[in-house]
Protein backbone atom coordinates (compact mmCIF):
# COMPACT_ATOMS: atom_id res chain seq x y z
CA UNK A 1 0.00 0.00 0.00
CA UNK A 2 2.85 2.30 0.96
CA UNK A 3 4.45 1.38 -2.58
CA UNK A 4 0.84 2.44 -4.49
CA UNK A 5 0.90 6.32 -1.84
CA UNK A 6 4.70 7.44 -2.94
CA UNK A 7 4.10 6.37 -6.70
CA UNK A 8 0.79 8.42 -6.46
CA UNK A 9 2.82 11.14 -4.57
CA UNK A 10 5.37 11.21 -7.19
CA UNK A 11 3.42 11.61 -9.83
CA UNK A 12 1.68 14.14 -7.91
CA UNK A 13 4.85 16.18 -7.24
CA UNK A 14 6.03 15.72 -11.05
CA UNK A 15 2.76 17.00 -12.21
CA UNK A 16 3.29 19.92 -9.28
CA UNK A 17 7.18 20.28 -10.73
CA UNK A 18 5.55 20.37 -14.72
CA UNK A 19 3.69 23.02 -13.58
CA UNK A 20 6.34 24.71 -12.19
CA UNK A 21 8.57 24.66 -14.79
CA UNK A 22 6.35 25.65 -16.67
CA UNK A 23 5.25 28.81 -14.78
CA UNK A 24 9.33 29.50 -14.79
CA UNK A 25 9.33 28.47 -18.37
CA UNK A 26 7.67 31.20 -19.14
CA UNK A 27 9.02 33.69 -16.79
CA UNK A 28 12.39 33.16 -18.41
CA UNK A 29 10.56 33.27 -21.88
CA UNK A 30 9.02 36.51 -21.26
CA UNK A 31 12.06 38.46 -19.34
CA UNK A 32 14.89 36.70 -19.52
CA UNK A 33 15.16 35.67 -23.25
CA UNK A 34 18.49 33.30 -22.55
CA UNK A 35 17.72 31.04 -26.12
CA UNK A 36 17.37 34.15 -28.01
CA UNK A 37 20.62 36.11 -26.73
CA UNK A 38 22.30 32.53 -27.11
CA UNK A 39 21.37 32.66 -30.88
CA UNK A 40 21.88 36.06 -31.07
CA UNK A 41 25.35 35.40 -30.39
CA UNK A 42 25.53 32.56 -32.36
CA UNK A 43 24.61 34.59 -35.29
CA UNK A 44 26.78 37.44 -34.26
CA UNK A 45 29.96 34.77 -34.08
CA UNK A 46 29.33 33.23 -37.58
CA UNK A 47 29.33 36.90 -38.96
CA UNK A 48 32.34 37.90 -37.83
CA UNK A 49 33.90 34.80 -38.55
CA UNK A 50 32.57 34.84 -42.25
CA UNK A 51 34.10 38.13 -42.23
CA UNK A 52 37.27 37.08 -41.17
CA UNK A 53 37.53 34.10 -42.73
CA UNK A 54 39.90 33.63 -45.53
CA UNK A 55 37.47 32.25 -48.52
CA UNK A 56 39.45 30.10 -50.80
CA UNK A 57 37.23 30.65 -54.09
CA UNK A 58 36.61 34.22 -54.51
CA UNK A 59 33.29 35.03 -56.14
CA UNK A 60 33.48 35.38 -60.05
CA UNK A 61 30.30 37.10 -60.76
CA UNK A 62 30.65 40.30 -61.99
CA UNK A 63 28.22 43.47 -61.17
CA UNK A 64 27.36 43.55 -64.28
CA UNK A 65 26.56 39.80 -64.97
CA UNK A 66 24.28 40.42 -62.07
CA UNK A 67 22.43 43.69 -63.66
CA UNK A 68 21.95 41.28 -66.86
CA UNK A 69 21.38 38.16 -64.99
CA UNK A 70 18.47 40.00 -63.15
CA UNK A 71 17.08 41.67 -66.05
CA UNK A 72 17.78 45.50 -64.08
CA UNK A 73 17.48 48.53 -65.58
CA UNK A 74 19.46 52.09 -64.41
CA UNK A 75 15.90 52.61 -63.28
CA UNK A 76 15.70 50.05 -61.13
CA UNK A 77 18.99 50.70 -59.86
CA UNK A 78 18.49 54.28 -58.63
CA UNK A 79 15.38 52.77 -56.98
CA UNK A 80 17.00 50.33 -55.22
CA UNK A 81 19.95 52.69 -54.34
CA UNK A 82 17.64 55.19 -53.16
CA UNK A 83 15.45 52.98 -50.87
CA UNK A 84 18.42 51.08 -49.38
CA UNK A 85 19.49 54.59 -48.98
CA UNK A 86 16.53 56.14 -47.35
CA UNK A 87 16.74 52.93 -45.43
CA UNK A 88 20.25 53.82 -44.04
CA UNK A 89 19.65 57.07 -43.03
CA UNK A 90 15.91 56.24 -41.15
CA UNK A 91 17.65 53.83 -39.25
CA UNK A 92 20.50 55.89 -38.65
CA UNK A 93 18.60 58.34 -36.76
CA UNK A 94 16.45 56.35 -34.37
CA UNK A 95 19.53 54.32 -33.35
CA UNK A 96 20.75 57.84 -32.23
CA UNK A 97 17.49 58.31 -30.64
CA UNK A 98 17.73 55.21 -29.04
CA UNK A 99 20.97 56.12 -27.76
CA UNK A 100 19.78 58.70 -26.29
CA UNK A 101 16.61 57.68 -24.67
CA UNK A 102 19.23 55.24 -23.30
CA UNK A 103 21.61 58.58 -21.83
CA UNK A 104 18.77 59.76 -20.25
CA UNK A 105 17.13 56.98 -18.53
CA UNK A 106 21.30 56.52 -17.21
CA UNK A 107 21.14 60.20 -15.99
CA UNK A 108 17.55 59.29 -14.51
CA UNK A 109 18.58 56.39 -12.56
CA UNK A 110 16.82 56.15 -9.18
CA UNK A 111 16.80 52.48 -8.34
CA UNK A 112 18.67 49.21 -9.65
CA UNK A 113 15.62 48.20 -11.77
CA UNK A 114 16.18 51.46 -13.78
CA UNK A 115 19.52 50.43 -14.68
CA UNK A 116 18.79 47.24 -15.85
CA UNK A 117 16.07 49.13 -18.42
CA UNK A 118 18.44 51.59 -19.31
CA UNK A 119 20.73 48.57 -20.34
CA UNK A 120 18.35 46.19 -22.09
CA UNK A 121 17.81 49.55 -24.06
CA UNK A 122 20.52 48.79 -25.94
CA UNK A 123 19.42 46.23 -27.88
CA UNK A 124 16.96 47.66 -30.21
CA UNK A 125 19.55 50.54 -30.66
CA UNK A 126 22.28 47.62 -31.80
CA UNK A 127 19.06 45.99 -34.01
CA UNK A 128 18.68 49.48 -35.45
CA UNK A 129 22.47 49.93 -36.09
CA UNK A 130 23.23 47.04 -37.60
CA UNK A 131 20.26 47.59 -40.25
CA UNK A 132 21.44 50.89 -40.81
CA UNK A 133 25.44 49.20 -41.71
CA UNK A 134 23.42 46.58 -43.90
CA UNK A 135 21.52 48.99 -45.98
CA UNK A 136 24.69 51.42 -46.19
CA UNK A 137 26.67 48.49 -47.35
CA UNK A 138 23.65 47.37 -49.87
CA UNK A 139 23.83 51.00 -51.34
CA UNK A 140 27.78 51.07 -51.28
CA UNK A 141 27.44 48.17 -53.62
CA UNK A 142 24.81 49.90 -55.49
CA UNK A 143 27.09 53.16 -55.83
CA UNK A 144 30.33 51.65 -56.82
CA UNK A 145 28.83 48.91 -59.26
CA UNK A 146 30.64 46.06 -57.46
CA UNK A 147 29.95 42.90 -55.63
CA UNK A 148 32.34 43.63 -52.99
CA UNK A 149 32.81 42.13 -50.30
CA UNK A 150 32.13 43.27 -46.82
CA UNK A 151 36.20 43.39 -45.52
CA UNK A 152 36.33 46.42 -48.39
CA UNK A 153 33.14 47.84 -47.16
CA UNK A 154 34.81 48.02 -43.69
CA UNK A 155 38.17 49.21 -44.75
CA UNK A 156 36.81 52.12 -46.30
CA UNK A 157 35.08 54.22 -43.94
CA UNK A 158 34.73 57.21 -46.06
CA UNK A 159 32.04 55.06 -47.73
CA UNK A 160 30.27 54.80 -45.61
CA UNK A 161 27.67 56.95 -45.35
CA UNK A 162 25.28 56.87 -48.74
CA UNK A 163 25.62 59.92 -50.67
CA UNK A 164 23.09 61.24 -53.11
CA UNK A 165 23.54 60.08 -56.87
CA UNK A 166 21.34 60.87 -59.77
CA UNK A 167 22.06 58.88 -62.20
CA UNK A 168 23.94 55.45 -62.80
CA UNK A 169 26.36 54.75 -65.72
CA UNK A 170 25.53 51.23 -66.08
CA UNK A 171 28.99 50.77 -68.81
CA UNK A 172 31.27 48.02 -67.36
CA UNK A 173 33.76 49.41 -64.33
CA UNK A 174 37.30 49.95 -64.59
CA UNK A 175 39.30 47.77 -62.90
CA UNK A 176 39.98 48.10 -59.14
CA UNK A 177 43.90 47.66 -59.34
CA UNK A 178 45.87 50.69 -59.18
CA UNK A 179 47.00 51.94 -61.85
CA UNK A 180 50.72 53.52 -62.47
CA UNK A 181 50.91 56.90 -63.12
CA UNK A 182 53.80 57.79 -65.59
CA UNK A 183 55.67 60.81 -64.59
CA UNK A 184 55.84 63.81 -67.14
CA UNK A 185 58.99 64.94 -68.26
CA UNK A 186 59.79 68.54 -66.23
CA UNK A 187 59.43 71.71 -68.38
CA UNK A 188 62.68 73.55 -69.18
């Protein structure tokens, strides 16, 4: 009889634990989103890593093969530069905003819970950032008429903001490999 109590009480307690778990389950769902920071770092490693990474076959598919392959006009182009554009810059300014609705919920601070708010405000301004570096990079590509890569993206940061263009010479692009400037004999 004592045997046919504790299995009762054990299943009674496991269904008690279920519940619990699930109660705290959710709790950790709803304000501590550990699985979704753990992939959000996941997917912030394999960036940088595909960034850094060495690629042994380089890409062979030209701007222009893509403008043809795609069917894309100079229309089209200046559309898509301009939205990824209008994208950059939109961004651009509520990540500032962001940033500083995060300064002044620092400078507000009263109590430990307001610090933790001011610091999970953060995130959306990252989210907001990095859309803002995707679009610029998007247009960047747009501008210069290359597929380039993201490393020469980065290594240029006078590029990085998207400039205004009108118009979009859609004529193959020189090569990127400096060229040797002859020197000019001197004047007597």
């Amino acid at each position: 009889m004592s045997d046919q109590t504790s299995s009762a009480d054990d299943s009674a307690s496991s269904g008690n634990q279920k519940k619990k778990r699930n109660f705290s389950g959710w709790v950790q769902r709803r304000f501590f989103p550990i699985n979704d920071v753990k992939s959000s770092a996941t997917l912030a490693y394999s960036m940088l890593e595909a960034i850094t990474r060495n690629e042994g076959a380089p890409r062979h598919e030209t701007f222009e093969d893509a403008i043809a392959r795609q069917g894309l006009t100079e229309k089209d182009l200046l559309s898509a530069y301009r939205r990824q554009r209008l994208t950059a810059i939109l961004l651009f300014v509520a990540m500032i905003a962001a940033l500083l609705y995060v300064a002044f919920l620092m400078l507000t601070l009263t109590t430990l819970a307001d610090f933790f708010v001011a610091i999970m405000a953060i995130a959306p301004a990252s989210v907001l950032a990095i859309g803002s570096f995707r679009s610029a990079f998007r247009a960047w590509q747009i501008r210069t008429k290359r597929l380039g890569e993201l490393k020469y993206f980065i290594s240029n940061m006078r590029e990085w903001w998207p400039v205004s263009i009108h118009s979009l010479d859609l004529a193959p692009t020189p090569k990127l490999t400096a060229a040797k400037k002859k020197k000019k004999p001197a004047k007597a």
